[in-house]
PDB file of N, CA and C in Angstrom:
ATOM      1  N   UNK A   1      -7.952  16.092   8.739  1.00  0.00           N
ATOM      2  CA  UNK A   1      -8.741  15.071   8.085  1.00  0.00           C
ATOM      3  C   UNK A   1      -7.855  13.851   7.842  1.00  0.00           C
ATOM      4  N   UNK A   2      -8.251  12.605   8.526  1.00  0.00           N
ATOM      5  CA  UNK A   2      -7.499  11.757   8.252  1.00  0.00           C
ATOM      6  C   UNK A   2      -7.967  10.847   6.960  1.00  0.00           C
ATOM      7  N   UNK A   3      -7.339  10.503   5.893  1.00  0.00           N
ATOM      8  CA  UNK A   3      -8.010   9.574   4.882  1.00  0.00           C
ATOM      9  C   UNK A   3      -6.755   8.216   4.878  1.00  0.00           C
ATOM     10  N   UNK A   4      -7.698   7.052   4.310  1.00  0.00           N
ATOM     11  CA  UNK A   4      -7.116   5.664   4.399  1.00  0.00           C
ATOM     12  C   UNK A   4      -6.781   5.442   2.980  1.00  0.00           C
ATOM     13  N   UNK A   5      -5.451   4.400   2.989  1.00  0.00           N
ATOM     14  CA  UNK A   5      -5.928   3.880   1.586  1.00  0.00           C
ATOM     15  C   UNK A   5      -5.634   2.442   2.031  1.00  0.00           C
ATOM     16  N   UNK A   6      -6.960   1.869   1.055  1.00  0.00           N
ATOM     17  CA  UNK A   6      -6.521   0.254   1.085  1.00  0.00           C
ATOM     18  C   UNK A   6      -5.106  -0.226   0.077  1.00  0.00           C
ATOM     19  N   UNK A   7      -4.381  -0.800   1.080  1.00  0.00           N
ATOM     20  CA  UNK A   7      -3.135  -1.348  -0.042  1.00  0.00           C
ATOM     21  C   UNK A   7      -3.382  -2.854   0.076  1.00  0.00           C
ATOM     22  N   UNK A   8      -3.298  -3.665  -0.875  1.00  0.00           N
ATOM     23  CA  UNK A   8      -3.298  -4.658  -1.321  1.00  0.00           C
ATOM     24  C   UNK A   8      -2.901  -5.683   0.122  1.00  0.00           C
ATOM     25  N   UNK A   9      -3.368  -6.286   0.521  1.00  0.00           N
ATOM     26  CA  UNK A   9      -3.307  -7.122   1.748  1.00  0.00           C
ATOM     27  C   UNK A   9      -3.045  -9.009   1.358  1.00  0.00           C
ATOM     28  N   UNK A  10      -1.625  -9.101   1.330  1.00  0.00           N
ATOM     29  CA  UNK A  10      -1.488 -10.671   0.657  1.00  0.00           C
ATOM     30  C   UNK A  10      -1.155 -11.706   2.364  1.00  0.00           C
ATOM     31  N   UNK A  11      -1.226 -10.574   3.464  1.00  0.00           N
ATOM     32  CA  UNK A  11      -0.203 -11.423   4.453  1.00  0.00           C
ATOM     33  C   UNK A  11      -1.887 -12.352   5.145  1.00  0.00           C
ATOM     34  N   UNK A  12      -1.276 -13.406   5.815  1.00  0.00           N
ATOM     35  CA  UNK A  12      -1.922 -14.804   6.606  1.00  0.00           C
ATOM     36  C   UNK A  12      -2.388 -14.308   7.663  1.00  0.00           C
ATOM     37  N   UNK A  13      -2.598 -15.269   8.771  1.00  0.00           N
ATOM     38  CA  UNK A  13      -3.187 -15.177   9.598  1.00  0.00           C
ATOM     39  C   UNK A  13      -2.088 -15.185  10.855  1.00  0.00           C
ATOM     40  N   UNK A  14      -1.274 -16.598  10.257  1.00  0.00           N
ATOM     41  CA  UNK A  14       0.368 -16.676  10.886  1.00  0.00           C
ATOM     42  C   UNK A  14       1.418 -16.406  10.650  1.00  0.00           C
ATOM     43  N   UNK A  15       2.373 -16.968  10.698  1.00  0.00           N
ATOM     44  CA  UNK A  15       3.592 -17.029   9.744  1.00  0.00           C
ATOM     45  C   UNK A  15       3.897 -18.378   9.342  1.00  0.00           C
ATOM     46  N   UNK A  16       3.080 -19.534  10.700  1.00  0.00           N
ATOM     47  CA  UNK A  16       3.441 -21.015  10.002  1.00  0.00           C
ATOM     48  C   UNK A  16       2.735 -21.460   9.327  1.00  0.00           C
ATOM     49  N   UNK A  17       1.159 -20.850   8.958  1.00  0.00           N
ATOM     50  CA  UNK A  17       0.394 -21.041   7.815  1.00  0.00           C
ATOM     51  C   UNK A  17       0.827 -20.627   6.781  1.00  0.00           C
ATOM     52  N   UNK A  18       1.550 -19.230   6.607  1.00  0.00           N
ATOM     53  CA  UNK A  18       1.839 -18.412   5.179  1.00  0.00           C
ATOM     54  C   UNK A  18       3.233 -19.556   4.553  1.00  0.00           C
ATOM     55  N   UNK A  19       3.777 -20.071   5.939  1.00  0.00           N
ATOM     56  CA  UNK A  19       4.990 -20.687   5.209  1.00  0.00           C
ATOM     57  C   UNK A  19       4.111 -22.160   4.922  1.00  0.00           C
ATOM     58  N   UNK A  20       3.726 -22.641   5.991  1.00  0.00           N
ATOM     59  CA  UNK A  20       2.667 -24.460   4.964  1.00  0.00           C
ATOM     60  C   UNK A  20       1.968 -23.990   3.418  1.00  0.00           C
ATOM     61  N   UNK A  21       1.620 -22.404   3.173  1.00  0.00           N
ATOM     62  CA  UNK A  21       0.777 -22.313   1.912  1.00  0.00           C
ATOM     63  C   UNK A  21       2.375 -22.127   0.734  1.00  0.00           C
ATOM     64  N   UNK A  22       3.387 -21.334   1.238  1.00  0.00           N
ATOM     65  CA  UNK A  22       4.151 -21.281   0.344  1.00  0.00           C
ATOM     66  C   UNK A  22       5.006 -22.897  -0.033  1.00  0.00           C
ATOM     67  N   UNK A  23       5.393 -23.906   1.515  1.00  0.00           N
ATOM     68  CA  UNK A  23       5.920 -24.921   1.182  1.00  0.00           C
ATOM     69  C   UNK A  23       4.483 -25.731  -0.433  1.00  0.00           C
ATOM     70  N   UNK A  24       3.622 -25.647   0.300  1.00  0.00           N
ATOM     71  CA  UNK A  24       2.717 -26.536  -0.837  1.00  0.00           C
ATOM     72  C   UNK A  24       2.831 -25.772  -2.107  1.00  0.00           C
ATOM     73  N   UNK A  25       3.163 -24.180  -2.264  1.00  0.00           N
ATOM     74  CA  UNK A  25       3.132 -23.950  -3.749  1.00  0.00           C
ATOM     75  C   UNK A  25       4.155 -24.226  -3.695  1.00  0.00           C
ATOM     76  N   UNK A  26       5.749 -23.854  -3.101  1.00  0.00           N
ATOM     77  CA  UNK A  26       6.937 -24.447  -4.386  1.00  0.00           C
ATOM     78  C   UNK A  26       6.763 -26.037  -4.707  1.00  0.00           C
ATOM     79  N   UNK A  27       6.514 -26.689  -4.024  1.00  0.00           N
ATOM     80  CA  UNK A  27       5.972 -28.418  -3.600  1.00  0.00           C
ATOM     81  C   UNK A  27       5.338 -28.489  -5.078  1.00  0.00           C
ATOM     82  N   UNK A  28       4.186 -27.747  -5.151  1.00  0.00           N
ATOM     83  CA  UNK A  28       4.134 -27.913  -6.413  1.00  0.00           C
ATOM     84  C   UNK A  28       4.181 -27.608  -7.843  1.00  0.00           C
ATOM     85  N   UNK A  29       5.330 -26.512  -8.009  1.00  0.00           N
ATOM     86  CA  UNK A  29       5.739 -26.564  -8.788  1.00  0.00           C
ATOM     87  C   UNK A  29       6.963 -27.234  -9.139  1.00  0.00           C
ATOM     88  N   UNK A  30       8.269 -27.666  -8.086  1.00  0.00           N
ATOM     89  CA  UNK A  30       9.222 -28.714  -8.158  1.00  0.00           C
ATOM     90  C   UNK A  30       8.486 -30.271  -8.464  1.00  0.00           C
ATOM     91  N   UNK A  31       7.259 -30.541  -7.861  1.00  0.00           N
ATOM     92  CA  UNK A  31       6.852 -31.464  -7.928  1.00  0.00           C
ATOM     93  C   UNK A  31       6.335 -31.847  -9.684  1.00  0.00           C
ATOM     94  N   UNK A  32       5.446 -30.784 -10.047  1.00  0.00           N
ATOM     95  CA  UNK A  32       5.020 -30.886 -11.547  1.00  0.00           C
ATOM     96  C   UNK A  32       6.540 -30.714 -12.959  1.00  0.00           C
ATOM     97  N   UNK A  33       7.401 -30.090 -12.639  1.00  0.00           N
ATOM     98  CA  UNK A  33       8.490 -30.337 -13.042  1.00  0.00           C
ATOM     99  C   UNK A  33       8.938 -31.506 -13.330  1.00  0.00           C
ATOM    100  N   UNK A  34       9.313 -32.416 -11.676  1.00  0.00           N
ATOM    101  CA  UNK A  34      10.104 -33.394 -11.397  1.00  0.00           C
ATOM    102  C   UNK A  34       9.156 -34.425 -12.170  1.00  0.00           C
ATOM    103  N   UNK A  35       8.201 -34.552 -12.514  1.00  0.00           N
ATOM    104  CA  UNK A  35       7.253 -35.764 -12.812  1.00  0.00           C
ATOM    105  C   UNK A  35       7.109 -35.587 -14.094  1.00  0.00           C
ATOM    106  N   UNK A  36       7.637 -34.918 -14.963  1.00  0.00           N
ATOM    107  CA  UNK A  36       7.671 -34.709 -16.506  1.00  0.00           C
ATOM    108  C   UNK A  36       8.360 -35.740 -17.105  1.00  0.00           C
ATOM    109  N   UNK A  37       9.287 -36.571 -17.076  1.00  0.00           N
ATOM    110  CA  UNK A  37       9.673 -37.640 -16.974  1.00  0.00           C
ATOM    111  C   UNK A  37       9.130 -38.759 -17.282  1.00  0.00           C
ATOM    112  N   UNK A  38       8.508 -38.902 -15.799  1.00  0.00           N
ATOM    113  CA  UNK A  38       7.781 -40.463 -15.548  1.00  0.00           C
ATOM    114  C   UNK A  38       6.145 -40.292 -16.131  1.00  0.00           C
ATOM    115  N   UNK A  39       5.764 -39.403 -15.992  1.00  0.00           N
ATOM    116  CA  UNK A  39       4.153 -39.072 -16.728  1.00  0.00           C
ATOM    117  C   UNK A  39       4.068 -38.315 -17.431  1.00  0.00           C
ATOM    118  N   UNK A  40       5.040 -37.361 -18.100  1.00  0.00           N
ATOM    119  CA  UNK A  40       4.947 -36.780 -19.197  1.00  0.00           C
ATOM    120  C   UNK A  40       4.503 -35.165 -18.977  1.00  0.00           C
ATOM    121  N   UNK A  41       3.950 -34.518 -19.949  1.00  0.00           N
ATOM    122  CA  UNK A  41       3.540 -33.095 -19.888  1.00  0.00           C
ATOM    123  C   UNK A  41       2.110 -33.092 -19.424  1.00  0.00           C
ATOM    124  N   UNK A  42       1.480 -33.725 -18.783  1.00  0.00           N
ATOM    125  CA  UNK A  42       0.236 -33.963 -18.408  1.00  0.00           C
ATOM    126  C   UNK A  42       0.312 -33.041 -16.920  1.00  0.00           C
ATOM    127  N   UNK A  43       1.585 -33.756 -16.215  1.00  0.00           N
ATOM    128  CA  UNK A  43       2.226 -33.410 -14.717  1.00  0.00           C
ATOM    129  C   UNK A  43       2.283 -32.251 -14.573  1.00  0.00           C
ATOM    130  N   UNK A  44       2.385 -31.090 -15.561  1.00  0.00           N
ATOM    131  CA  UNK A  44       2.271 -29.672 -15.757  1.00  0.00           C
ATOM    132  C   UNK A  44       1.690 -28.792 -15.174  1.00  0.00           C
ATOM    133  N   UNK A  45       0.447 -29.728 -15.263  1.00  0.00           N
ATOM    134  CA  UNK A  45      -1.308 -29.077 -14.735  1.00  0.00           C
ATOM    135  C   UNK A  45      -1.317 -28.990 -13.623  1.00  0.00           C
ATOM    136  N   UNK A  46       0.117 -29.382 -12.943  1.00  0.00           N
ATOM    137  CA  UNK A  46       0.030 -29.406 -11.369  1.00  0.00           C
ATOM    138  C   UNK A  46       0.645 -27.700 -11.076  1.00  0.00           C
ATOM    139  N   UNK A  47       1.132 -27.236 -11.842  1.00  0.00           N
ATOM    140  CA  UNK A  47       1.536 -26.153 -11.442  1.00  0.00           C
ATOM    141  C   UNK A  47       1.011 -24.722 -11.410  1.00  0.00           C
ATOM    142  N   UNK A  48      -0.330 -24.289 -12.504  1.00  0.00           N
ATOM    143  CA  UNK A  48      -0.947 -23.903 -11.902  1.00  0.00           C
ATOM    144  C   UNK A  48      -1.711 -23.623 -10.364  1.00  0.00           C
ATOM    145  N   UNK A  49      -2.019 -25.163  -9.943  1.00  0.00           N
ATOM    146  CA  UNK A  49      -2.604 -25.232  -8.756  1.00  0.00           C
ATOM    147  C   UNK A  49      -1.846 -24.748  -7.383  1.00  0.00           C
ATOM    148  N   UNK A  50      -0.365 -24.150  -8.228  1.00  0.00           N
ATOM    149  CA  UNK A  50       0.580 -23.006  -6.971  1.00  0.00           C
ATOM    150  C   UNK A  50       0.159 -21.913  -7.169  1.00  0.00           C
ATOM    151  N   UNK A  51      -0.541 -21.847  -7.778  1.00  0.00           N
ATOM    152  CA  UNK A  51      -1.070 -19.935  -8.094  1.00  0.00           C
ATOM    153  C   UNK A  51      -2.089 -20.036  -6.888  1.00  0.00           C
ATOM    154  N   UNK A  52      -2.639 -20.718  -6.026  1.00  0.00           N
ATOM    155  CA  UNK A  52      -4.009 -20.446  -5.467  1.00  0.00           C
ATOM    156  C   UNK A  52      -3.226 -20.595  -4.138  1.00  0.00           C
ATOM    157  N   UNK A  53      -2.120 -22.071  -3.508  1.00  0.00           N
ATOM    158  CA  UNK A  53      -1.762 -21.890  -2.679  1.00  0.00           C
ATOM    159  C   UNK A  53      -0.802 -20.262  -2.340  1.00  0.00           C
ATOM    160  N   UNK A  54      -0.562 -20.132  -3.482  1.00  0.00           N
ATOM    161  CA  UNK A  54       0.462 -18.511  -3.483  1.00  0.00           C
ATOM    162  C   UNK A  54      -0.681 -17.382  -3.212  1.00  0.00           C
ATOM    163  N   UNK A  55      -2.034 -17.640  -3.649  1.00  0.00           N
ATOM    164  CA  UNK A  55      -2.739 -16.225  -3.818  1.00  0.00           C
ATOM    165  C   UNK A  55      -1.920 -15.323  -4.824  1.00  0.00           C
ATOM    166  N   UNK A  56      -1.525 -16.094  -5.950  1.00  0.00           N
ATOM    167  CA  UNK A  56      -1.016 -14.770  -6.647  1.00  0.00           C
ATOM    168  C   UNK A  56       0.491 -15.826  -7.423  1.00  0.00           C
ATOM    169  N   UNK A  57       1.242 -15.061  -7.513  1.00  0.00           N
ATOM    170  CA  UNK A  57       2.876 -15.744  -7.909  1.00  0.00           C
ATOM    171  C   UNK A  57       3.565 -15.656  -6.346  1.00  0.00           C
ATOM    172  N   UNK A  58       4.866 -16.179  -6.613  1.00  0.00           N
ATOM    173  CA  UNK A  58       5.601 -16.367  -5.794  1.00  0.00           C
ATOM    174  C   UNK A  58       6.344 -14.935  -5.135  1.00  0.00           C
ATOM    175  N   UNK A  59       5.930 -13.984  -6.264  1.00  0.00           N
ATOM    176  CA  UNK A  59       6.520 -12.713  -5.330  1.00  0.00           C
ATOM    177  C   UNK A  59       4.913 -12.104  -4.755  1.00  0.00           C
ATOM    178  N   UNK A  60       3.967 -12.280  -4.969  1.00  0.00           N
ATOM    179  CA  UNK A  60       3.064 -12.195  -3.629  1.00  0.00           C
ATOM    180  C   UNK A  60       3.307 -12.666  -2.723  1.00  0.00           C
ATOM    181  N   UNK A  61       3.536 -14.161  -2.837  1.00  0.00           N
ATOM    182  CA  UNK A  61       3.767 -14.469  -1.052  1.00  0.00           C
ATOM    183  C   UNK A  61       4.842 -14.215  -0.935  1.00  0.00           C
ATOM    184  N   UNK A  62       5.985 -13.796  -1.111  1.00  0.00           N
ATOM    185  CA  UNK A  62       6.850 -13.118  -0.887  1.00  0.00           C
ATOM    186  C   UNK A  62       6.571 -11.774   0.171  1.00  0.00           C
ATOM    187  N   UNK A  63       5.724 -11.153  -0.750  1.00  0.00           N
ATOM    188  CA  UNK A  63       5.247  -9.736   0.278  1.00  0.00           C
ATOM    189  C   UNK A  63       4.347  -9.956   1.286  1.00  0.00           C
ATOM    190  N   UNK A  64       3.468 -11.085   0.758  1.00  0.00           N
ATOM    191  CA  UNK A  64       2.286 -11.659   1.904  1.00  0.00           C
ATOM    192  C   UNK A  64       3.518 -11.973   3.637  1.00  0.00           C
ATOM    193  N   UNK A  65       4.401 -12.488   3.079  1.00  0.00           N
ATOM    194  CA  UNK A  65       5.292 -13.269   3.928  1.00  0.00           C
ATOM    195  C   UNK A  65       5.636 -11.910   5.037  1.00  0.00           C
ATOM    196  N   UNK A  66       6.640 -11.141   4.156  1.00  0.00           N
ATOM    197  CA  UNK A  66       6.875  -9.767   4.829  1.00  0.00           C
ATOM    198  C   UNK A  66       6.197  -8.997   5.522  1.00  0.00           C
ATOM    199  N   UNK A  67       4.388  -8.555   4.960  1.00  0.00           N
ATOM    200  CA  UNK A  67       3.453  -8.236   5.483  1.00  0.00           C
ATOM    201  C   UNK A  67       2.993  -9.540   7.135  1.00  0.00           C
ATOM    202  N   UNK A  68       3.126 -10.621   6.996  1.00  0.00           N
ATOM    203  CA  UNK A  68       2.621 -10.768   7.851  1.00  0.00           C
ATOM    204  C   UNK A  68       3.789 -10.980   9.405  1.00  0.00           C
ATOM    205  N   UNK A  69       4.990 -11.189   8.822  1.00  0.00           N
ATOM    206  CA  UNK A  69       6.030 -10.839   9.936  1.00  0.00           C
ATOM    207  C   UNK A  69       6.131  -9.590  10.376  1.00  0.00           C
ATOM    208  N   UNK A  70       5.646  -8.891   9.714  1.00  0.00           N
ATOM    209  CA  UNK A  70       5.620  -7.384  10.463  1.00  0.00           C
ATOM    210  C   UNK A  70       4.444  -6.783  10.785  1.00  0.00           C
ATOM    211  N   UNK A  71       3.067  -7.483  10.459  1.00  0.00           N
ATOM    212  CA  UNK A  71       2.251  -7.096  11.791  1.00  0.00           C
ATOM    213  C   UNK A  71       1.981  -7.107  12.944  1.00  0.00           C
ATOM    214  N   UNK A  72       1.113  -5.941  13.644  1.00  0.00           N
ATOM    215  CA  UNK A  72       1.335  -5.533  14.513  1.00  0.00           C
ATOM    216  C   UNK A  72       2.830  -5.269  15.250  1.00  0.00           C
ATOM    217  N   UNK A  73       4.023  -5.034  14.203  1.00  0.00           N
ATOM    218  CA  UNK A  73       5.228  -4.541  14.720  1.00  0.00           C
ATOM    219  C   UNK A  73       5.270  -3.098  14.469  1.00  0.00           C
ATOM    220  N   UNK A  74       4.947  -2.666  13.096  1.00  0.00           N
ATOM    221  CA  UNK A  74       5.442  -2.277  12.172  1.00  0.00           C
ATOM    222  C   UNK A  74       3.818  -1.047  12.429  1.00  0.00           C
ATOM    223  N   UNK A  75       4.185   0.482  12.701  1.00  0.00           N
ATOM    224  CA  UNK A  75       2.735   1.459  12.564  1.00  0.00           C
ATOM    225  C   UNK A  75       3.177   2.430  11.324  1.00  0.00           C
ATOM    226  N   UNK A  76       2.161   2.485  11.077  1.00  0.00           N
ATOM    227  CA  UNK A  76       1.793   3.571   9.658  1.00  0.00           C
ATOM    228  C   UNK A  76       1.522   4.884  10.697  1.00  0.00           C
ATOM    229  N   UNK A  77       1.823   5.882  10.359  1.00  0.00           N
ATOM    230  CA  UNK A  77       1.680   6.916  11.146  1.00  0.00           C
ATOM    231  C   UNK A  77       1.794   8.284   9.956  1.00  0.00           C
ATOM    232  N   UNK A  78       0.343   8.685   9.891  1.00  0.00           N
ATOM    233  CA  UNK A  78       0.281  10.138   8.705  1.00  0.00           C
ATOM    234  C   UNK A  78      -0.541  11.551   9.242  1.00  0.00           C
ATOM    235  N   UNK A  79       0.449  12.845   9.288  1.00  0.00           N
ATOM    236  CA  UNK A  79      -0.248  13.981   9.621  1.00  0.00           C
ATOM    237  C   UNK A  79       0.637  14.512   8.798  1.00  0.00           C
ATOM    238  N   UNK A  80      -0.530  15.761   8.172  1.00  0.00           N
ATOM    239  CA  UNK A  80       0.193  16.944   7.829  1.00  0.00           C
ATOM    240  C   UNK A  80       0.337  16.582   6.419  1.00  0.00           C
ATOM    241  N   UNK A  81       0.165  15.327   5.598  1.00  0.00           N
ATOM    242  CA  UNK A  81       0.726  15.150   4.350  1.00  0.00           C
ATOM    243  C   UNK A  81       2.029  14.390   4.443  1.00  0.00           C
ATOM    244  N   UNK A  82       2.366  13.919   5.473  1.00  0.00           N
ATOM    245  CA  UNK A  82       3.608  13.095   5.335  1.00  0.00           C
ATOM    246  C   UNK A  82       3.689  11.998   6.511  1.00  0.00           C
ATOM    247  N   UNK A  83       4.026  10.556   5.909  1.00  0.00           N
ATOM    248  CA  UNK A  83       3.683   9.504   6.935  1.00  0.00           C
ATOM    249  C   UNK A  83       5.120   9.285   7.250  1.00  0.00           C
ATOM    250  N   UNK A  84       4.856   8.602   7.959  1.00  0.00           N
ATOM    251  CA  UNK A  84       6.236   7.767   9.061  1.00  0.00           C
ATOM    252  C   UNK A  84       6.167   6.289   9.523  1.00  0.00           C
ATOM    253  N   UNK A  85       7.049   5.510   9.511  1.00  0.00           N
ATOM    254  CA  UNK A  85       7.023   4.041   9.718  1.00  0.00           C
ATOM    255  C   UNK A  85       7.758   4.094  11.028  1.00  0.00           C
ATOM    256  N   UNK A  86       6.802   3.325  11.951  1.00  0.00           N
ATOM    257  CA  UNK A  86       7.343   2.992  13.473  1.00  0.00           C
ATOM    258  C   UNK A  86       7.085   2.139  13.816  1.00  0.00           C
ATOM    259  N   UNK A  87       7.486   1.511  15.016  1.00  0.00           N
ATOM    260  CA  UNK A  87       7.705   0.856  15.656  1.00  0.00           C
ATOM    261  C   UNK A  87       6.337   1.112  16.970  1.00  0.00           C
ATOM    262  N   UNK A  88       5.679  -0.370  16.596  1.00  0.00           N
ATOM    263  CA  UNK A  88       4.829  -0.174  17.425  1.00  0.00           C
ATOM    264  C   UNK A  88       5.025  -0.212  19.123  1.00  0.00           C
ATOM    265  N   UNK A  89       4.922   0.280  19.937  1.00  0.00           N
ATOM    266  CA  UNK A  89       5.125   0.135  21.592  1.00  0.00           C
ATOM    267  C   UNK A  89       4.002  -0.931  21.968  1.00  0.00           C
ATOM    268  N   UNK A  90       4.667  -1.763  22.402  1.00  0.00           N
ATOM    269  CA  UNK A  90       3.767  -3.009  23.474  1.00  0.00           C
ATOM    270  C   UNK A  90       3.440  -2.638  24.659  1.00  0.00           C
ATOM    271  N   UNK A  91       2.354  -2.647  25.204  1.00  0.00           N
ATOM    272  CA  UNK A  91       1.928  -2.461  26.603  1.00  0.00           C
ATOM    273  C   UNK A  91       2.450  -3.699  27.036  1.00  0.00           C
ATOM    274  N   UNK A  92       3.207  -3.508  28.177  1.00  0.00           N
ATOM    275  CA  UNK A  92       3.363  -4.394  29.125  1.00  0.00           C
ATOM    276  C   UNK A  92       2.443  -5.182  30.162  1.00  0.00           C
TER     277      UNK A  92
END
């Protein structure tokens, strides 16, 4: 009997999208920082708006990142009660 489990799925579509969504969240949180200064604590409110480019905090896309460099590399493989991590084979 084979059973699935859903694990939490943070990775992209690419890797140069997951990195344009992570450049725009640190972007804006250095950015809402850096502008505390010249506009005050208002500039703040910008940093939330990295939680959505992140999907989460910065150690989601962290794993999103990992998850998506290693798909389709990387097989889940479970019999018997005990899984194994491999290496997927490419058809030539």
């Amino acid at each position: 009997m084979k059973t699935t489990t859903r694990e939490p799925n943070f990775a992209s579509k690419s890797v140069p999208r997951h990195l344009a969504r992570g450049a725009l969240g640190f972007g804006l949180i250095a950015g809402s920082i850096a502008l505390v200064p010249a506009v005050g604590p208002v500039a703040l409110l910008a940093a939330p708006l990295s939680l959505i480019a992140f999907r989460g905090c910065p150690t989601c896309w962290t794993v999103g990142l990992i998850q998506t460099v290693s798909r389709n590399r990387l097989q889940r493989t479970c019999a018997n009660g005990t899984c194994t991590l491999t290496t997927r084979t490419r058809p030539d």
